[in-house]
C-alpha atoms as a PDB file:
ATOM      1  CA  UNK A   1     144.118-209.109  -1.941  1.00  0.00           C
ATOM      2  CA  UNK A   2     147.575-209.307  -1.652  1.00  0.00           C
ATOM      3  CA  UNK A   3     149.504-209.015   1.876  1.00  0.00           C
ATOM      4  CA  UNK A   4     151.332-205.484   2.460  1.00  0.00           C
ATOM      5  CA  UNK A   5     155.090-205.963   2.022  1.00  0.00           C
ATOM      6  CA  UNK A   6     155.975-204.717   5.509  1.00  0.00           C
ATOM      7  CA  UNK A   7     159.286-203.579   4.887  1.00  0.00           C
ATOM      8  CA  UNK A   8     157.686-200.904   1.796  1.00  0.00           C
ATOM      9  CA  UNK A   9     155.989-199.385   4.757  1.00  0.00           C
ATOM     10  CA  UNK A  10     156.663-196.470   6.491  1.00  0.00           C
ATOM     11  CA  UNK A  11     155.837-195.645  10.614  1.00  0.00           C
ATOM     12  CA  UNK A  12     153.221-193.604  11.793  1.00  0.00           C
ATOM     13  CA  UNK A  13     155.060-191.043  13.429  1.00  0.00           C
ATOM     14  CA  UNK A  14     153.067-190.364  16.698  1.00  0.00           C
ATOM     15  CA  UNK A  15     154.011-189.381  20.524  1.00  0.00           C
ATOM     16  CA  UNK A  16     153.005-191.437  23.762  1.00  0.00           C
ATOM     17  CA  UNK A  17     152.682-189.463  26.718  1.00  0.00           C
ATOM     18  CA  UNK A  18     153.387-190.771  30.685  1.00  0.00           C
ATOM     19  CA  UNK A  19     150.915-188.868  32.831  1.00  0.00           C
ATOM     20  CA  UNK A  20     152.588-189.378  36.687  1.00  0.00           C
ATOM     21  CA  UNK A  21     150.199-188.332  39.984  1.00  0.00           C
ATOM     22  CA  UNK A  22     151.965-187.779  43.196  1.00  0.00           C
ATOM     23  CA  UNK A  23     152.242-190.879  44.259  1.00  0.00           C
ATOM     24  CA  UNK A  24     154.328-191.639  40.940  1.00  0.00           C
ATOM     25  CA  UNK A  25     151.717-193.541  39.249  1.00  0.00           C
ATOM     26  CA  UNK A  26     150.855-193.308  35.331  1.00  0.00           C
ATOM     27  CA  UNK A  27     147.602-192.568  34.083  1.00  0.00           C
ATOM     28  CA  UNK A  28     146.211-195.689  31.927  1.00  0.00           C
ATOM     29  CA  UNK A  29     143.361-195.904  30.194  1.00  0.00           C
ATOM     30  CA  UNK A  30     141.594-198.830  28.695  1.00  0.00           C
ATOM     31  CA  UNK A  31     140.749-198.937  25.104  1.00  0.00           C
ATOM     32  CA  UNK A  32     136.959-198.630  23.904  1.00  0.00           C
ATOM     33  CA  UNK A  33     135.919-201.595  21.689  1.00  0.00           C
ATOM     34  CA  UNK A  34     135.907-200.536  18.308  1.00  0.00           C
ATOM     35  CA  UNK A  35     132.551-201.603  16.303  1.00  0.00           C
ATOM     36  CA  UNK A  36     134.384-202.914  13.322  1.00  0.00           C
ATOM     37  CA  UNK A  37     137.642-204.982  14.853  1.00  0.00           C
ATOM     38  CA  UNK A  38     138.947-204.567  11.524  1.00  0.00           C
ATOM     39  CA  UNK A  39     139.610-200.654  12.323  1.00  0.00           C
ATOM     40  CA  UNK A  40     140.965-201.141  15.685  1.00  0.00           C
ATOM     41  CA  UNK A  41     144.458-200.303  15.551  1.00  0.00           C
ATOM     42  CA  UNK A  42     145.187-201.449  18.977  1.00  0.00           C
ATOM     43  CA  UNK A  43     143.944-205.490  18.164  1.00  0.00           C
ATOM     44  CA  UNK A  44     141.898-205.409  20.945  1.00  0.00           C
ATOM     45  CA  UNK A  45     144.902-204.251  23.933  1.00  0.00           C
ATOM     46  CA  UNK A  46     142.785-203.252  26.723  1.00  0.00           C
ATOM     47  CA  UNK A  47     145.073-200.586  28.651  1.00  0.00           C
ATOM     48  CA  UNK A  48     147.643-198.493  27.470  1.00  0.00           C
ATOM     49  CA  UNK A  49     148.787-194.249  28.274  1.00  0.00           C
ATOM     50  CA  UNK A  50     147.586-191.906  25.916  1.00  0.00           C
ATOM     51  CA  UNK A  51     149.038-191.499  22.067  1.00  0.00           C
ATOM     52  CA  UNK A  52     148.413-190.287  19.055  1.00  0.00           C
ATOM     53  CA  UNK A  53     149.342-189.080  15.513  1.00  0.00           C
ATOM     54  CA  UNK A  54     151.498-186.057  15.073  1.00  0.00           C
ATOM     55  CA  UNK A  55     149.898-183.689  12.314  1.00  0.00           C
ATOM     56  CA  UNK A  56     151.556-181.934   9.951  1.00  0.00           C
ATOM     57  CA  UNK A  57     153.638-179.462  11.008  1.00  0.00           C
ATOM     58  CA  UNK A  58     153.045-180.030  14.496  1.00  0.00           C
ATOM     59  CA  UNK A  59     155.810-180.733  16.479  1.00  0.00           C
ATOM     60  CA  UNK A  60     155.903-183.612  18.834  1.00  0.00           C
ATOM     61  CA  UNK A  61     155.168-181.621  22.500  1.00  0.00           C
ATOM     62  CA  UNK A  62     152.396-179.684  21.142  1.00  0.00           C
ATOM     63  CA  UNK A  63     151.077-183.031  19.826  1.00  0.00           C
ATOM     64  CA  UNK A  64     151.610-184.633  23.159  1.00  0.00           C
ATOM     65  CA  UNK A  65     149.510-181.835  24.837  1.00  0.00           C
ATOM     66  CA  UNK A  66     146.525-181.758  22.362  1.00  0.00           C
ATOM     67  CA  UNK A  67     146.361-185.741  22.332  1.00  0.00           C
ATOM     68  CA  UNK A  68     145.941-185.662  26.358  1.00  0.00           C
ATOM     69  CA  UNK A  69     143.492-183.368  26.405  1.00  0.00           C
ATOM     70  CA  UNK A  70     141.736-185.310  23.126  1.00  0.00           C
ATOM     71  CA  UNK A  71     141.914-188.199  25.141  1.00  0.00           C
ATOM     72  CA  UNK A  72     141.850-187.447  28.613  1.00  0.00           C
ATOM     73  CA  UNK A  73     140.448-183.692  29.330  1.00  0.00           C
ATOM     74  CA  UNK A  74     143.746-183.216  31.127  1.00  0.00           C
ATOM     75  CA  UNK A  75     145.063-180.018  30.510  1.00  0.00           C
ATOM     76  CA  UNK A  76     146.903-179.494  33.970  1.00  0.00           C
ATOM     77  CA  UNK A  77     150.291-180.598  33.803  1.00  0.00           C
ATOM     78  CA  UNK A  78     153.546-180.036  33.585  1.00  0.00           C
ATOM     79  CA  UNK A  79     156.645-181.399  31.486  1.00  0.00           C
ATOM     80  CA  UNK A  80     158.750-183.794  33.651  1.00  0.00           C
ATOM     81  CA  UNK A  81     160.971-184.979  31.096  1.00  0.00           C
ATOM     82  CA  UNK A  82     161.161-186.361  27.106  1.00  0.00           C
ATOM     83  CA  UNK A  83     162.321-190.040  26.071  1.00  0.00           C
ATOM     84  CA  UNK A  84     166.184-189.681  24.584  1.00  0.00           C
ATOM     85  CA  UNK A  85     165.644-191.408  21.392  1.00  0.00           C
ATOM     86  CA  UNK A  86     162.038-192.341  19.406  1.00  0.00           C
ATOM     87  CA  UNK A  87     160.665-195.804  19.939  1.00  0.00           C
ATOM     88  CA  UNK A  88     159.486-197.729  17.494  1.00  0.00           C
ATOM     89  CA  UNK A  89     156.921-200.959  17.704  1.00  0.00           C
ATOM     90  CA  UNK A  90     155.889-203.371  14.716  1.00  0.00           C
ATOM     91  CA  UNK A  91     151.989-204.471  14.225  1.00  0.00           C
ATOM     92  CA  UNK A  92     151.854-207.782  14.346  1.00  0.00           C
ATOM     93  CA  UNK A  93     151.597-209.462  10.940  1.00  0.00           C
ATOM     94  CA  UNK A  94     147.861-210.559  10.934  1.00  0.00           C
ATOM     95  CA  UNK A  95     147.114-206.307  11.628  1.00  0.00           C
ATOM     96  CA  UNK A  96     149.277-205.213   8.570  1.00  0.00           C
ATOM     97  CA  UNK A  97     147.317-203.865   5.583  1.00  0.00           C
ATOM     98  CA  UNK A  98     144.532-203.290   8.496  1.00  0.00           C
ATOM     99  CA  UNK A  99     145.391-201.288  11.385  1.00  0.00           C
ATOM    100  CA  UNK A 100     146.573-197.991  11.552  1.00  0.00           C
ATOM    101  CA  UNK A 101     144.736-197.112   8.425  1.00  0.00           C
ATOM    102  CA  UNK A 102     146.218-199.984   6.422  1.00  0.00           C
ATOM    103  CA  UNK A 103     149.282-197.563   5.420  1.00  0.00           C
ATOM    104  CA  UNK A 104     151.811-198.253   8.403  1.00  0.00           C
ATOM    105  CA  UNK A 105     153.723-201.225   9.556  1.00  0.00           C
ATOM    106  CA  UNK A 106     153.688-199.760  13.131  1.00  0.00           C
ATOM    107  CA  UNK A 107     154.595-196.535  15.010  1.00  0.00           C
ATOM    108  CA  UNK A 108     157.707-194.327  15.610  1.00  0.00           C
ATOM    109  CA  UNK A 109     156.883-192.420  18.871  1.00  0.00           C
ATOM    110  CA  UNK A 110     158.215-189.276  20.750  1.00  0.00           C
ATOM    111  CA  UNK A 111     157.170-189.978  24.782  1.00  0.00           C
ATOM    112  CA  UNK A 112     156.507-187.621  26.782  1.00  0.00           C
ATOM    113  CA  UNK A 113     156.513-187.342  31.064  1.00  0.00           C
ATOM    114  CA  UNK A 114     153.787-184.697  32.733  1.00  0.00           C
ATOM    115  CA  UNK A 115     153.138-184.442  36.257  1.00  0.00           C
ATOM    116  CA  UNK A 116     148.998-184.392  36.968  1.00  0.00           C
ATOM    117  CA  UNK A 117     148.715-181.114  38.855  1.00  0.00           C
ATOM    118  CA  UNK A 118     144.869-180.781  38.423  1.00  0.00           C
ATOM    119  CA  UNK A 119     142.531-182.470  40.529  1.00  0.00           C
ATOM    120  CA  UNK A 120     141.013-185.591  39.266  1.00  0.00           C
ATOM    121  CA  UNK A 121     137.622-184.122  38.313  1.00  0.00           C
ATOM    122  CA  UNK A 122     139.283-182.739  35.359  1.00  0.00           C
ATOM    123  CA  UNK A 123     139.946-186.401  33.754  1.00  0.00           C
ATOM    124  CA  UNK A 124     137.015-187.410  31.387  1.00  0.00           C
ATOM    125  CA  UNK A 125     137.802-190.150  29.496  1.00  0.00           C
ATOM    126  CA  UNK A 126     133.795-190.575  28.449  1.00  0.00           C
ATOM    127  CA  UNK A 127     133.521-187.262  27.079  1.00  0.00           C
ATOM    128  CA  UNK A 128     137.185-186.191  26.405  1.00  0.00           C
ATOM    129  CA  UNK A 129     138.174-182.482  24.889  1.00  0.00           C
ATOM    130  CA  UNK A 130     134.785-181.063  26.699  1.00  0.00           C
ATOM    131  CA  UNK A 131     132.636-183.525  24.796  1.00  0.00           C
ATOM    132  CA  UNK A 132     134.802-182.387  21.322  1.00  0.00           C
ATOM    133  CA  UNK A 133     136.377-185.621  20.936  1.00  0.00           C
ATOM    134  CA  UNK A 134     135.315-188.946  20.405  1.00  0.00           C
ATOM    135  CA  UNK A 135     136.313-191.216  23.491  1.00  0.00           C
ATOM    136  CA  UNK A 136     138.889-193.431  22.785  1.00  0.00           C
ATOM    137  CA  UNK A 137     138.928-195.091  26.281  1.00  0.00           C
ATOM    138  CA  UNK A 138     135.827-196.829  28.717  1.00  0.00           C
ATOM    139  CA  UNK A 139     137.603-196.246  31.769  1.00  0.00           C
ATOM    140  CA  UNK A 140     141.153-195.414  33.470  1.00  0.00           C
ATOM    141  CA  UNK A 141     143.307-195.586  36.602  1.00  0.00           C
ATOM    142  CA  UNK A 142     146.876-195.036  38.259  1.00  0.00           C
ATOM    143  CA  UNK A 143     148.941-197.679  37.660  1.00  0.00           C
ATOM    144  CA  UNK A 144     152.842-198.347  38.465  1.00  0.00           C
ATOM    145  CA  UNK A 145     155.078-197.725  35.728  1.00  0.00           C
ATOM    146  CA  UNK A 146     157.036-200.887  35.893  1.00  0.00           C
ATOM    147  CA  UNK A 147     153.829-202.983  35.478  1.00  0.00           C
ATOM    148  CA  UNK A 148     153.000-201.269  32.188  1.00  0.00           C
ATOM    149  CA  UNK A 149     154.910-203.677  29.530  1.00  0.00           C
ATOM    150  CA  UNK A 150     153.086-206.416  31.535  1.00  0.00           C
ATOM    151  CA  UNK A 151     149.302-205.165  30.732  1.00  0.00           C
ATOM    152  CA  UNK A 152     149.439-203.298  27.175  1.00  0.00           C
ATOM    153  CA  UNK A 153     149.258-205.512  23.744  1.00  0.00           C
ATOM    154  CA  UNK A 154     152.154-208.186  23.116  1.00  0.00           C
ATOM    155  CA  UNK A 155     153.508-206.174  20.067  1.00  0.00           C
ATOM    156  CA  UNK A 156     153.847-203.592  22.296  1.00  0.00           C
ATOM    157  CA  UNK A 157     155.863-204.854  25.209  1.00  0.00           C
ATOM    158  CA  UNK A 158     159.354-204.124  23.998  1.00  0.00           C
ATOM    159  CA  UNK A 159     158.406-200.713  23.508  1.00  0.00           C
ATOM    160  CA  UNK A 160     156.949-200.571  26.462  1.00  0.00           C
ATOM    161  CA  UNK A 161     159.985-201.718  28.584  1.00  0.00           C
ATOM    162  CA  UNK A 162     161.739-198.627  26.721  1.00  0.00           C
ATOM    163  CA  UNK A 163     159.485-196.227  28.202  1.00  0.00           C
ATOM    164  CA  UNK A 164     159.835-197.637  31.605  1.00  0.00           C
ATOM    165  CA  UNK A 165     163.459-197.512  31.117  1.00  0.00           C
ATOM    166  CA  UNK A 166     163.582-193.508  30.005  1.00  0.00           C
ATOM    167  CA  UNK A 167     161.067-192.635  32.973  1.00  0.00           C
ATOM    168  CA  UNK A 168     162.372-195.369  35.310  1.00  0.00           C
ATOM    169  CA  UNK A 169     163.527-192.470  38.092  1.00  0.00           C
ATOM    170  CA  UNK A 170     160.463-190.069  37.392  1.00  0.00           C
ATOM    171  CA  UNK A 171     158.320-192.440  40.279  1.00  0.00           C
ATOM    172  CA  UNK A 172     160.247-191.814  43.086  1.00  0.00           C
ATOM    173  CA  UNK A 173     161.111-187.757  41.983  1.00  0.00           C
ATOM    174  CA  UNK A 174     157.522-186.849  42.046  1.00  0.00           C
ATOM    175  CA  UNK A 175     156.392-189.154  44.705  1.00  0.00           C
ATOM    176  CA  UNK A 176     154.750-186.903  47.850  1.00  0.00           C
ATOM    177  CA  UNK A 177     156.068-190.347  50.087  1.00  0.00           C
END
């Protein structure tokens, strides 16, 4: 079977979202091995934040919100701030034709920044949604924002740095000291 032509493919139009606690750390989590690594559409990237598709006629902050609680159980947060423009990131080309369904050449993505104001015990990453939702992730932690382009997938490091960029000051607003 043929290759997919990347440039006859569309994005996935999706939103990442940039959990921050108090001490201006993002929530990460790290991706559950798939059973069939020819469905993963991460190729195996152990951390990354939360993300997902945007459904039809969804827009992108209700997607962000349903998506964290898919993922995460977190429901308590509030909006901090939204990315200026959409950022985009290419699969590599040994995924295309495979991940993301087979039908995308890579994602166009709406970020969003909450502040955690729960208490950890609401963040389930084992049985996310109240048990609703499969888990996407095995585990997750705080981690600084400016290491994050350093420890997701290498096809996503530019788009990481872009998200660091738009949230670059959100550390230090929400920081407690």
């Amino acid at each position: 079977m043929p290759k997919p032509i990347r440039e006859n493919m569309p994005y996935r139009d999706c939103v990442g979202v940039a959990v921050f606690n108090r001490r201006g750390q993002v929530f990460i989590g790290r991706r559950k091995p798939e059973d069939d690594p020819e469905d993963s559409s991460e190729m195996g990237a152990p951390w990354q934040m939360p993300q997902g598709g945007i459904d039809k006629g969804e827009a992108p902050l209700e997607t962000a919100h349903r998506e964290l609680f898919e993922e995460t159980s977190i429901r308590s947060v509030r909006l901090i701030a939204e990315a200026p423009e959409w950022i985009y990131y290419d699969l590599p080309d040994e995924a295309l034709g495979i991940a993301l369904k087979g039908k995308y050449r890579g994602q166009r993505q709406r970020w969003f920044a909450f502040l955690f104001t729960g208490d950890e015990a609401e963040i389930n990453v084992l049985e996310p949604g109240q048990g609703q939702h499969p888990a996407e992730f095995n585990a997750w932690r705080w981690e600084e924002l400016r290491r994050m382009p350093d420890i997701v997938v290498e096809f996503k490091h530019d788009a990481y740095e872009q998200v660091v960029a738009a949230f670059a000051d959100i550390p230090e607003q929400v920081s407690d000291g």
